[in-house]
PDB file of N, CA and C in Angstrom:
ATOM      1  N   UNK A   1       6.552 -32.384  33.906  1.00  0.00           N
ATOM      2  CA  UNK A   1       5.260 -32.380  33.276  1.00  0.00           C
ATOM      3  C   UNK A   1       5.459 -32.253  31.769  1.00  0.00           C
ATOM      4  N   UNK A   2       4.845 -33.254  31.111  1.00  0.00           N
ATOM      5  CA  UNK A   2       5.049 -33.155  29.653  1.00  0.00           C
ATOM      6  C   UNK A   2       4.120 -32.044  28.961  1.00  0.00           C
ATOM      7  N   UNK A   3       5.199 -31.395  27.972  1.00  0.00           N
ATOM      8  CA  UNK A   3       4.572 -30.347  27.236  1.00  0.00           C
ATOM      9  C   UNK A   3       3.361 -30.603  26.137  1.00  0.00           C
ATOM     10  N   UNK A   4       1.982 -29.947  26.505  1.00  0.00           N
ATOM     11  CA  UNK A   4       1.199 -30.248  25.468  1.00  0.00           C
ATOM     12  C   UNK A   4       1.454 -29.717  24.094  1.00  0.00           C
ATOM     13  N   UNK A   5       1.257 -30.646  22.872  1.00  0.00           N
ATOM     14  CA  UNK A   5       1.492 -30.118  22.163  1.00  0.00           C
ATOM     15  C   UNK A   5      -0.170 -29.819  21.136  1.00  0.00           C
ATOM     16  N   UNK A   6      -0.010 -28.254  20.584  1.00  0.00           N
ATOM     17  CA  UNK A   6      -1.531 -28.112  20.119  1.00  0.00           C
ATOM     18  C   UNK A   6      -1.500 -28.638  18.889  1.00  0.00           C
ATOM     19  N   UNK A   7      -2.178 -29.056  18.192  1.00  0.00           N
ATOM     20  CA  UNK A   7      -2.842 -29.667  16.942  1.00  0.00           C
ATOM     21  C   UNK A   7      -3.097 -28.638  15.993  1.00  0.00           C
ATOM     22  N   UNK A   8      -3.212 -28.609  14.723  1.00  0.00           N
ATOM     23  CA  UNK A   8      -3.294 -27.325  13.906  1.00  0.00           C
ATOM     24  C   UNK A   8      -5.265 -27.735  13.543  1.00  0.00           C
ATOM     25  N   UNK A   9      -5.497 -26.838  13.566  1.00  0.00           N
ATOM     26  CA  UNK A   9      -7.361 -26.954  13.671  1.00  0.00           C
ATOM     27  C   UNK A   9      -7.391 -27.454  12.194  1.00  0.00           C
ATOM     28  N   UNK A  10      -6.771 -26.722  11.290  1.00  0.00           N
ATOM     29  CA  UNK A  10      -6.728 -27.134   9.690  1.00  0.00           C
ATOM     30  C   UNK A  10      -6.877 -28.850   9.605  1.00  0.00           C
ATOM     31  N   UNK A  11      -5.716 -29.334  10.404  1.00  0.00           N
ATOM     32  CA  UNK A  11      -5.490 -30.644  10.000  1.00  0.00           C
ATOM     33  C   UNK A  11      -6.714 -31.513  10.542  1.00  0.00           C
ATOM     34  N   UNK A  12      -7.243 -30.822  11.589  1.00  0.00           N
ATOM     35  CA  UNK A  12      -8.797 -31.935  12.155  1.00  0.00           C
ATOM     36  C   UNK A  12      -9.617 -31.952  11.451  1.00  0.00           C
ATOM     37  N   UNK A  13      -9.643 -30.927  10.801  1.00  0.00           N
ATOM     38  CA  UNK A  13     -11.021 -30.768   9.988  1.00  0.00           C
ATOM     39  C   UNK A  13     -10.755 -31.500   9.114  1.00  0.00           C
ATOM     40  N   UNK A  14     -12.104 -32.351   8.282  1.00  0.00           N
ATOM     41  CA  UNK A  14     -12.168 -32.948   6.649  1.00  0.00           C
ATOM     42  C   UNK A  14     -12.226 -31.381   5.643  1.00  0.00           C
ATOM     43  N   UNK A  15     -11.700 -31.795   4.427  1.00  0.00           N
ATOM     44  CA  UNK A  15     -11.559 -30.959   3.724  1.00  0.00           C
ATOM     45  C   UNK A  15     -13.230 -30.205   3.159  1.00  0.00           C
ATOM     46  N   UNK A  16     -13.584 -29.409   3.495  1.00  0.00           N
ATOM     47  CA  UNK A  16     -15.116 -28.820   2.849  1.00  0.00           C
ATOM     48  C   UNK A  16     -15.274 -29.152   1.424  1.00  0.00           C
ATOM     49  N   UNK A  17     -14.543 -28.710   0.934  1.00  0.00           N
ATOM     50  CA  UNK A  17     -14.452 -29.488  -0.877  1.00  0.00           C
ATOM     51  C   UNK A  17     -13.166 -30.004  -1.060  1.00  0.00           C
ATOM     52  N   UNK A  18     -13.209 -31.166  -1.153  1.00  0.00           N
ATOM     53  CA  UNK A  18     -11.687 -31.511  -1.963  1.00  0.00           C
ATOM     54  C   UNK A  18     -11.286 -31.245  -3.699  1.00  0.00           C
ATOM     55  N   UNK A  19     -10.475 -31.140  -3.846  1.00  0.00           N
ATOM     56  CA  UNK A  19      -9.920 -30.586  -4.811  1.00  0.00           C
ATOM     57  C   UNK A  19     -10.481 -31.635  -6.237  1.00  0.00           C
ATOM     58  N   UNK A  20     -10.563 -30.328  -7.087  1.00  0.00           N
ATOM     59  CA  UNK A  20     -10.941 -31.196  -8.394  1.00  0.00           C
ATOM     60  C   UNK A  20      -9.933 -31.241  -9.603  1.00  0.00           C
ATOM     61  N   UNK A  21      -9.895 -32.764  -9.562  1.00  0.00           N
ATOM     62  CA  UNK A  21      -9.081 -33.001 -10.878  1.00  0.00           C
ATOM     63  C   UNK A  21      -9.392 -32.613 -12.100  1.00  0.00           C
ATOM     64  N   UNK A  22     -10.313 -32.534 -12.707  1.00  0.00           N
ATOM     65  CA  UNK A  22     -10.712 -31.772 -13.571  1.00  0.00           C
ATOM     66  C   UNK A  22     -10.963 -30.124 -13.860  1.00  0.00           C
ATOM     67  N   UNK A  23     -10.233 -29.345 -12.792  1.00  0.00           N
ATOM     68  CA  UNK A  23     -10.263 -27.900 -13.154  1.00  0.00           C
ATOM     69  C   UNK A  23      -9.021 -27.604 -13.395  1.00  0.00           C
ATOM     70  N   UNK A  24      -8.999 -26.286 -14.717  1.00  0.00           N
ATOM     71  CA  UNK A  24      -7.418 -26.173 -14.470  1.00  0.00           C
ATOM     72  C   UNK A  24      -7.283 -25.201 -13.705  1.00  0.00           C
ATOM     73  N   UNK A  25      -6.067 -24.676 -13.614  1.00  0.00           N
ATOM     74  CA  UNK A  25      -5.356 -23.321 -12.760  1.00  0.00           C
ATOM     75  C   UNK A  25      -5.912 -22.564 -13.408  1.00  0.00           C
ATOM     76  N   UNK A  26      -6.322 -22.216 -14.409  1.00  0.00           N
ATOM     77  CA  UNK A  26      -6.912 -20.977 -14.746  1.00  0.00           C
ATOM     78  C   UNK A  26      -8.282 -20.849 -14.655  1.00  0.00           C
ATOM     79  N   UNK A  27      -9.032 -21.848 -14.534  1.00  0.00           N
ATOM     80  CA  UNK A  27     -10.098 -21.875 -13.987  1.00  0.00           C
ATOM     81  C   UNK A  27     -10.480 -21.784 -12.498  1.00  0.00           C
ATOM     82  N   UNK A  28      -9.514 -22.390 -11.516  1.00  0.00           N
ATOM     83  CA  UNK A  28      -9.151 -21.799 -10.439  1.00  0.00           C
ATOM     84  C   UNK A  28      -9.087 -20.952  -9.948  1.00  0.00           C
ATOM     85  N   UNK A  29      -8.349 -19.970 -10.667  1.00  0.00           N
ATOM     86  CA  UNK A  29      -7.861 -18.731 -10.462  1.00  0.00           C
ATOM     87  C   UNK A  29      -8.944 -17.742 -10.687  1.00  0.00           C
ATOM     88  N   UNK A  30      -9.993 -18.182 -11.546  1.00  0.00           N
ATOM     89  CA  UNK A  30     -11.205 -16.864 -11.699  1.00  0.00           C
ATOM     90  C   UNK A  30     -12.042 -17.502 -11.116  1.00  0.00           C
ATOM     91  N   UNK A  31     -11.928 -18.221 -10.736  1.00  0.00           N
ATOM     92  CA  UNK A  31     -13.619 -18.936  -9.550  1.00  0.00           C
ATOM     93  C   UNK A  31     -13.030 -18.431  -8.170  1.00  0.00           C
ATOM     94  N   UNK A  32     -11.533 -18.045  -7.480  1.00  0.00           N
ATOM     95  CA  UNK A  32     -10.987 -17.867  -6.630  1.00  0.00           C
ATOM     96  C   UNK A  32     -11.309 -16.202  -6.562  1.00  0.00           C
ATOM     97  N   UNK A  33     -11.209 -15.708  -7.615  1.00  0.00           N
ATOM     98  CA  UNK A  33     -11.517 -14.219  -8.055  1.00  0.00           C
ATOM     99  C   UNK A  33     -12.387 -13.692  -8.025  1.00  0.00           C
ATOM    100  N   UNK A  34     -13.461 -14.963  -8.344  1.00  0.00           N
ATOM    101  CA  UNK A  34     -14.914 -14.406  -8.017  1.00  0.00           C
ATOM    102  C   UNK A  34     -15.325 -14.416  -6.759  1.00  0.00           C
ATOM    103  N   UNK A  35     -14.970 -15.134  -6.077  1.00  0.00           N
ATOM    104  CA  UNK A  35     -15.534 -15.471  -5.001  1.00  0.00           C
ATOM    105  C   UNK A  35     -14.856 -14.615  -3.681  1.00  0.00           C
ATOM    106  N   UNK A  36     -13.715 -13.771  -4.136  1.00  0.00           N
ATOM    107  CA  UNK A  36     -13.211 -12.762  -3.304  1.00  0.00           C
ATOM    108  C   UNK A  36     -13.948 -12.008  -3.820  1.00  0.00           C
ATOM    109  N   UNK A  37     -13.580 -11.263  -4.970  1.00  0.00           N
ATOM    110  CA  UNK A  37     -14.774 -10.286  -5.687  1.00  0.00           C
ATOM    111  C   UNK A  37     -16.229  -9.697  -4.548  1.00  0.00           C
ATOM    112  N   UNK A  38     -16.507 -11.148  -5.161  1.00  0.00           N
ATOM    113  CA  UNK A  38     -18.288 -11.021  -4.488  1.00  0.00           C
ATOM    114  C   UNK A  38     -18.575 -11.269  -2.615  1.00  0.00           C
ATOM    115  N   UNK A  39     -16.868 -11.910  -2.227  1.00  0.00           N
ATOM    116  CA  UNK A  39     -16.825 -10.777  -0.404  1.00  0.00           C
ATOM    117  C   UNK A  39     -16.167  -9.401  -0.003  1.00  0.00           C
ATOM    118  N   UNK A  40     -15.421  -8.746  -1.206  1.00  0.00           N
ATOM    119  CA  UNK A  40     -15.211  -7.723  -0.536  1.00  0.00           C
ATOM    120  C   UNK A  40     -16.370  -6.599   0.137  1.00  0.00           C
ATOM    121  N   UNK A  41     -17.514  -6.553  -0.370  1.00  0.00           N
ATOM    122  CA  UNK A  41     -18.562  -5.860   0.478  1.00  0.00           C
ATOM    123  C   UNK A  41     -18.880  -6.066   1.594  1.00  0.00           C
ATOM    124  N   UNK A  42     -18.517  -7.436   2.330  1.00  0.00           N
ATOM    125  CA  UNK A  42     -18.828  -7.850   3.626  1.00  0.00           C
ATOM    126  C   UNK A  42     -17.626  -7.428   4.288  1.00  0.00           C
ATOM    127  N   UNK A  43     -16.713  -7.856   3.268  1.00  0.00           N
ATOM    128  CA  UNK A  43     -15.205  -7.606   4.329  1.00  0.00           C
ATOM    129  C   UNK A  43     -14.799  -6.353   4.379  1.00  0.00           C
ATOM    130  N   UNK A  44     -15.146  -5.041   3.457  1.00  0.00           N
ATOM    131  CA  UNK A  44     -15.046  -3.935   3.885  1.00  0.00           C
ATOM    132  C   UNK A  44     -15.977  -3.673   4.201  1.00  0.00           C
ATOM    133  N   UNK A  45     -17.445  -3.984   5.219  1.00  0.00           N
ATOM    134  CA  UNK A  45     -17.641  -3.733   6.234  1.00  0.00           C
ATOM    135  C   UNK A  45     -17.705  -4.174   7.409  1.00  0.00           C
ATOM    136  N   UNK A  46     -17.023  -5.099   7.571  1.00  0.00           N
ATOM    137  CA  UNK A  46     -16.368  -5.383   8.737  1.00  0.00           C
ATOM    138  C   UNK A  46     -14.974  -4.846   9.153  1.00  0.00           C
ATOM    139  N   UNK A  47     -14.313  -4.129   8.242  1.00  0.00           N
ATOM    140  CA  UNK A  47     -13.170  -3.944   8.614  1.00  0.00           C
ATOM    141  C   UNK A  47     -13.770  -2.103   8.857  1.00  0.00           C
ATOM    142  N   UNK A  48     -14.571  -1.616   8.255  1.00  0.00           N
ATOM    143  CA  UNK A  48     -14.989  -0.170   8.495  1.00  0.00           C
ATOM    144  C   UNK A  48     -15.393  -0.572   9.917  1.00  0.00           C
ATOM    145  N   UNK A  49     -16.554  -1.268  10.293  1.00  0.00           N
ATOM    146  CA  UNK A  49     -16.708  -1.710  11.848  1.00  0.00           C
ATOM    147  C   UNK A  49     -15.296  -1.867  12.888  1.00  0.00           C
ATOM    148  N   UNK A  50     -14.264  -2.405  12.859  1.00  0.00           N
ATOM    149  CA  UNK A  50     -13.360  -2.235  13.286  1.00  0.00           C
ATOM    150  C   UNK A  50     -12.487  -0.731  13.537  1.00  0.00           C
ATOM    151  N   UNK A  51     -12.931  -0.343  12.355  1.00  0.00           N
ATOM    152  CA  UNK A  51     -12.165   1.111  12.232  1.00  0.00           C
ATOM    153  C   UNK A  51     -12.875   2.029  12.978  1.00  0.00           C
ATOM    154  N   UNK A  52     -14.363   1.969  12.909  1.00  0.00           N
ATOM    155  CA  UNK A  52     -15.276   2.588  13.618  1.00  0.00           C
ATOM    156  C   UNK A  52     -14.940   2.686  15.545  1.00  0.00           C
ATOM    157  N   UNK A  53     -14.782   1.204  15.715  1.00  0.00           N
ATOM    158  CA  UNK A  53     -14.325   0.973  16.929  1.00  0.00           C
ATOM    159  C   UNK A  53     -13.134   1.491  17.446  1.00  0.00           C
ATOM    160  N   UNK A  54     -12.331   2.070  16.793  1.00  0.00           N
ATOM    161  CA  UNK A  54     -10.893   2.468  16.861  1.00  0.00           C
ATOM    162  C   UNK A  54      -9.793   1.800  16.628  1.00  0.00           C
ATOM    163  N   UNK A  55      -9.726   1.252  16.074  1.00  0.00           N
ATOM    164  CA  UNK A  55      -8.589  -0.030  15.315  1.00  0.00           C
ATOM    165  C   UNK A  55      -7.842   0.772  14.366  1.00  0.00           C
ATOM    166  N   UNK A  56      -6.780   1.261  14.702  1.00  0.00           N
ATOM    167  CA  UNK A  56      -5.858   2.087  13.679  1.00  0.00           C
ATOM    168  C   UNK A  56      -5.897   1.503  12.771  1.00  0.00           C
ATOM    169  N   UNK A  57      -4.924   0.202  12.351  1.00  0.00           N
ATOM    170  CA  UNK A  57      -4.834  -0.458  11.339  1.00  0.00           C
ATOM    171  C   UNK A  57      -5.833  -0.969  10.394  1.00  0.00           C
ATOM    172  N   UNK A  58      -7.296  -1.185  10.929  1.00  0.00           N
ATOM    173  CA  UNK A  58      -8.106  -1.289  10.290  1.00  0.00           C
ATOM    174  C   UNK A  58      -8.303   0.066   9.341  1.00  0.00           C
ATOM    175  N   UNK A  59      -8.594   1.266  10.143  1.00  0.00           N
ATOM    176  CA  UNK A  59      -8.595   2.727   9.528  1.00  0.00           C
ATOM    177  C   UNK A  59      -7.743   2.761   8.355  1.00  0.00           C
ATOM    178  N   UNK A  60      -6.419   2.348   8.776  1.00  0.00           N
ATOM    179  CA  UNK A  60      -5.417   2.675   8.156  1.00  0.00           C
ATOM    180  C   UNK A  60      -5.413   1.985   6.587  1.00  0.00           C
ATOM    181  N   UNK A  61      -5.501   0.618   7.009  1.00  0.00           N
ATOM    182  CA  UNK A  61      -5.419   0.088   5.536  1.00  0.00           C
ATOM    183  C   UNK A  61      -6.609   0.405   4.491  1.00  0.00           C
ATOM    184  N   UNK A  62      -8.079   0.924   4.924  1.00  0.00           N
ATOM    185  CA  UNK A  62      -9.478   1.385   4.280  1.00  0.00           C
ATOM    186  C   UNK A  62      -8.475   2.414   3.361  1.00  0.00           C
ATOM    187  N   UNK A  63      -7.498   3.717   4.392  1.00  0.00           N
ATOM    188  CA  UNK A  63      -7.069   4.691   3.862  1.00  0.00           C
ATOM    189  C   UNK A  63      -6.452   4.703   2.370  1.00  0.00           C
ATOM    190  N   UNK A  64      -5.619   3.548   2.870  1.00  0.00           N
ATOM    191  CA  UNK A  64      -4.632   3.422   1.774  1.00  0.00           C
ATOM    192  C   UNK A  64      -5.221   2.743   0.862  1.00  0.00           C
ATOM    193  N   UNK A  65      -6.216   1.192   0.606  1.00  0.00           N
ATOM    194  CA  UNK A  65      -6.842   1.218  -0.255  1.00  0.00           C
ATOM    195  C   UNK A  65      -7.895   2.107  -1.122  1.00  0.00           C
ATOM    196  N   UNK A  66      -7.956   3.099  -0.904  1.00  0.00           N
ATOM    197  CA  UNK A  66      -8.781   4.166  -1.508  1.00  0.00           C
ATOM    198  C   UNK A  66      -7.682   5.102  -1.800  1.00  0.00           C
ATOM    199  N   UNK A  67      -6.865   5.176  -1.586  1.00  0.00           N
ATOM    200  CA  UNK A  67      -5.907   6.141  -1.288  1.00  0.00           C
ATOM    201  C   UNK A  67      -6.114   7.377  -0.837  1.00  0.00           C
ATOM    202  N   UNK A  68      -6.282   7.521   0.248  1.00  0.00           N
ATOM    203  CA  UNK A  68      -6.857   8.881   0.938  1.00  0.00           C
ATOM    204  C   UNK A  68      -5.839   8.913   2.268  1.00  0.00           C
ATOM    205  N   UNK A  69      -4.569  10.028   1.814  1.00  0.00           N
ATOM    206  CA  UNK A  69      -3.397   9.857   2.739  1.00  0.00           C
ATOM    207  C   UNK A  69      -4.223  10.625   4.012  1.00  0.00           C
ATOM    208  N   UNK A  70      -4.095   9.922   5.135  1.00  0.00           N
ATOM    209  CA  UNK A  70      -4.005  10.625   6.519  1.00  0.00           C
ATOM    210  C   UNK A  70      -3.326  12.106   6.819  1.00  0.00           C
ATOM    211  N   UNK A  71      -2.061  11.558   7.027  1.00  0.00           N
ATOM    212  CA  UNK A  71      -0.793  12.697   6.284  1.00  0.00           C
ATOM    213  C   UNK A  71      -0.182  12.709   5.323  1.00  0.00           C
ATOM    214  N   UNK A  72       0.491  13.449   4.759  1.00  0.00           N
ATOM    215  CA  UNK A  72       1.997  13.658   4.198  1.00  0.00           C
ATOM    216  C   UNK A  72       2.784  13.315   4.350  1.00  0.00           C
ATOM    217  N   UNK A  73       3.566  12.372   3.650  1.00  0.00           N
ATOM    218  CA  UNK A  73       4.700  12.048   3.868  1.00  0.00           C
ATOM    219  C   UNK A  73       5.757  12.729   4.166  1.00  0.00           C
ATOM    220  N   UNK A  74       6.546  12.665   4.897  1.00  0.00           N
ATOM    221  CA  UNK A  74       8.126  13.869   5.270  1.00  0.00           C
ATOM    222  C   UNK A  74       8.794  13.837   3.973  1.00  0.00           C
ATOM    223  N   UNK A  75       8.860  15.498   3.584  1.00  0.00           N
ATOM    224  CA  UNK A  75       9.331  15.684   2.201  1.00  0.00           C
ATOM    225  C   UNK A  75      10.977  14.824   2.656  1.00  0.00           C
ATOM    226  N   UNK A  76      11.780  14.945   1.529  1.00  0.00           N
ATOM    227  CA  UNK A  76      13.088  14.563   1.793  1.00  0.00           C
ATOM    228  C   UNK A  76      13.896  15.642   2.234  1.00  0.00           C
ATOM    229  N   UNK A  77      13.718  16.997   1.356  1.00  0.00           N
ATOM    230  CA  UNK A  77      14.312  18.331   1.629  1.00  0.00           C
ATOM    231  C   UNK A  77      14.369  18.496   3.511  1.00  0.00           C
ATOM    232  N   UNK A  78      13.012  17.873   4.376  1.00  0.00           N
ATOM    233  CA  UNK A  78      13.168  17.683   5.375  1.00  0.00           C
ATOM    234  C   UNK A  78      13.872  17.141   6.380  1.00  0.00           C
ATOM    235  N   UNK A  79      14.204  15.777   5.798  1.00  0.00           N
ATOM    236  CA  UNK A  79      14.866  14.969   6.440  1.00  0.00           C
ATOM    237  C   UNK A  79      16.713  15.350   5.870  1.00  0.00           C
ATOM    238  N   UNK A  80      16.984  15.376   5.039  1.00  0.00           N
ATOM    239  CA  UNK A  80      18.653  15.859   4.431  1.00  0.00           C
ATOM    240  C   UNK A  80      19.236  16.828   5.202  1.00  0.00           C
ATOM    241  N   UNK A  81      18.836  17.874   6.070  1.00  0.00           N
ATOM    242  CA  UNK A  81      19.791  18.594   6.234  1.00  0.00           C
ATOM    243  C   UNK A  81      20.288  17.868   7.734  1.00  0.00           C
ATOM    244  N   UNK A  82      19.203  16.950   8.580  1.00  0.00           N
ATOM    245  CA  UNK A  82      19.365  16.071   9.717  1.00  0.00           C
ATOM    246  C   UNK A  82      20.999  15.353   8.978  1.00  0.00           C
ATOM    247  N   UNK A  83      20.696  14.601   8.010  1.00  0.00           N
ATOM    248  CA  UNK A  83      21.270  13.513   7.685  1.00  0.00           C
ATOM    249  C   UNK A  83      22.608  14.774   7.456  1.00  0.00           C
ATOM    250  N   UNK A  84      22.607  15.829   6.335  1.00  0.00           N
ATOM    251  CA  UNK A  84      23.897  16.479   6.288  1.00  0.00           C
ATOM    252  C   UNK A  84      24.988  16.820   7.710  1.00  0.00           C
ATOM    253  N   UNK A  85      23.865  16.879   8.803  1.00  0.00           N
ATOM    254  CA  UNK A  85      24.656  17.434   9.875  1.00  0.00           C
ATOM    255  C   UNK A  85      25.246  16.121  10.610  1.00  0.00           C
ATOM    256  N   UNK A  86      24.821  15.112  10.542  1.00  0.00           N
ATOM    257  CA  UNK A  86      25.294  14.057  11.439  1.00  0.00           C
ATOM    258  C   UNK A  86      26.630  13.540  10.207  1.00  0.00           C
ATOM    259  N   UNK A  87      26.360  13.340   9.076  1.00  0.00           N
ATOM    260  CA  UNK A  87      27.488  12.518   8.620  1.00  0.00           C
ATOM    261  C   UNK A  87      28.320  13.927   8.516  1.00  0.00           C
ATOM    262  N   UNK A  88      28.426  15.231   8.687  1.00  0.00           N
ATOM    263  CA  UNK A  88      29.625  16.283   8.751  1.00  0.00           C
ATOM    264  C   UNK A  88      30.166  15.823  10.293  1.00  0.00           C
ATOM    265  N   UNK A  89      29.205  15.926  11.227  1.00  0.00           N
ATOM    266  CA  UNK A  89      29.823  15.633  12.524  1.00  0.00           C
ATOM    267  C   UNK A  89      30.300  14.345  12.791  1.00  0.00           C
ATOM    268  N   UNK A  90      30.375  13.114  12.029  1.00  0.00           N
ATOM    269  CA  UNK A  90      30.830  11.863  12.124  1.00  0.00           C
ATOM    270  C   UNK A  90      32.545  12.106  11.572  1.00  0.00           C
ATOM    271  N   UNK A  91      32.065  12.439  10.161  1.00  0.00           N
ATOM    272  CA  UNK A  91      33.699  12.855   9.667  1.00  0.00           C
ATOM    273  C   UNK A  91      34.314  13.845   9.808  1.00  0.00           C
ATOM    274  N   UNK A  92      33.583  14.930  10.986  1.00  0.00           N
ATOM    275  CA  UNK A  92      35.023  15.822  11.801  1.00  0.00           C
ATOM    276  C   UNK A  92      35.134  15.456  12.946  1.00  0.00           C
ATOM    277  N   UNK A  93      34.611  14.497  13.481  1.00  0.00           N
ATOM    278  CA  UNK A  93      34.799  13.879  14.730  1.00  0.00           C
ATOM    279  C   UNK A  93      36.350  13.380  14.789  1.00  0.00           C
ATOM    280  N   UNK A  94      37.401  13.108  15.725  1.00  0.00           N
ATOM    281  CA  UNK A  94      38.502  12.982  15.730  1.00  0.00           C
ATOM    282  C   UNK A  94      38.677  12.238  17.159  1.00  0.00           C
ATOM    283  N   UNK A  95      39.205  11.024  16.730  1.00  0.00           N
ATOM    284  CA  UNK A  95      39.020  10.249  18.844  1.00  0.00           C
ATOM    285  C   UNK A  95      40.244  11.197  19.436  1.00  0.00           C
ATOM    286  N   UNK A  96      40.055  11.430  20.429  1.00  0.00           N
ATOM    287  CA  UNK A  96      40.768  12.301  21.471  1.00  0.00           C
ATOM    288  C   UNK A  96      41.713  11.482  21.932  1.00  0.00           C
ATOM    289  N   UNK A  97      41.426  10.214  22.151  1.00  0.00           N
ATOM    290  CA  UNK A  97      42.727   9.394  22.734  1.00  0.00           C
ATOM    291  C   UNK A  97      42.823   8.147  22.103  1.00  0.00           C
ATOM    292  N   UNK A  98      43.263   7.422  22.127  1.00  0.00           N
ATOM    293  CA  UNK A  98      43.872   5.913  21.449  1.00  0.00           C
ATOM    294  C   UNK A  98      43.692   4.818  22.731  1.00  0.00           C
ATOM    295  N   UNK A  99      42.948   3.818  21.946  1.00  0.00           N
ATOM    296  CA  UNK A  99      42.120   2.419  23.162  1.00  0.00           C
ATOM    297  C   UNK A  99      44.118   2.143  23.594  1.00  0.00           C
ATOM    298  N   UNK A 100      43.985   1.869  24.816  1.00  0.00           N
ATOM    299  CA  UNK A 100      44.898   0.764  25.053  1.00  0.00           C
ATOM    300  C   UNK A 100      44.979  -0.495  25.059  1.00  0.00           C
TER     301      UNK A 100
END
């Protein structure tokens, strides 16, 4: 049975606006700016709706764009004395016998 192959939806569609020769990149770039700009109010509330629903990652990234840590990060003083004890016990480790 031959494998279907799917079509990319992008490529069916006609382009909604095709591109204008007459704008430059920097004009681009702040009409692109605006026009995110003036959806982030919809899109952070749809993504609060998600979060609402229980969607960690939704939660999560609201967090961090506002910056409002959940937790604390693990100091380092925490994690070093783990790390001191394993690389002491790596380099007094001694093989007991020899591979044949």
């Amino acid at each position: 049975m031959p494998k279907k192959i799917k079509i990319n939806s992008a490529r069916k569609r006609k382009a909604e606006n095709p591109p204008d020769p007459d704008i430059t990149e920097q004009q681009a770039v702040t009409e692109a700016r605006r026009l995110v700009v003036n959806a982030v109010p919809g899109i952070v509330s749809g993504v609060i709706s998600k979060a609402k629903d229980g969607h960690y990652l939704h939660a999560r990234m609201l967090f961090d764009l506002i910056g409002f840590a959940v937790a604390a990060p693990a100091a380092q003083s925490a994690i070093a004395p783990i790390v001191e004890l394993l690389m002491r016990e790596m380099s007094s480790a001694a093989p007991d016998s020899t591979p044949s």
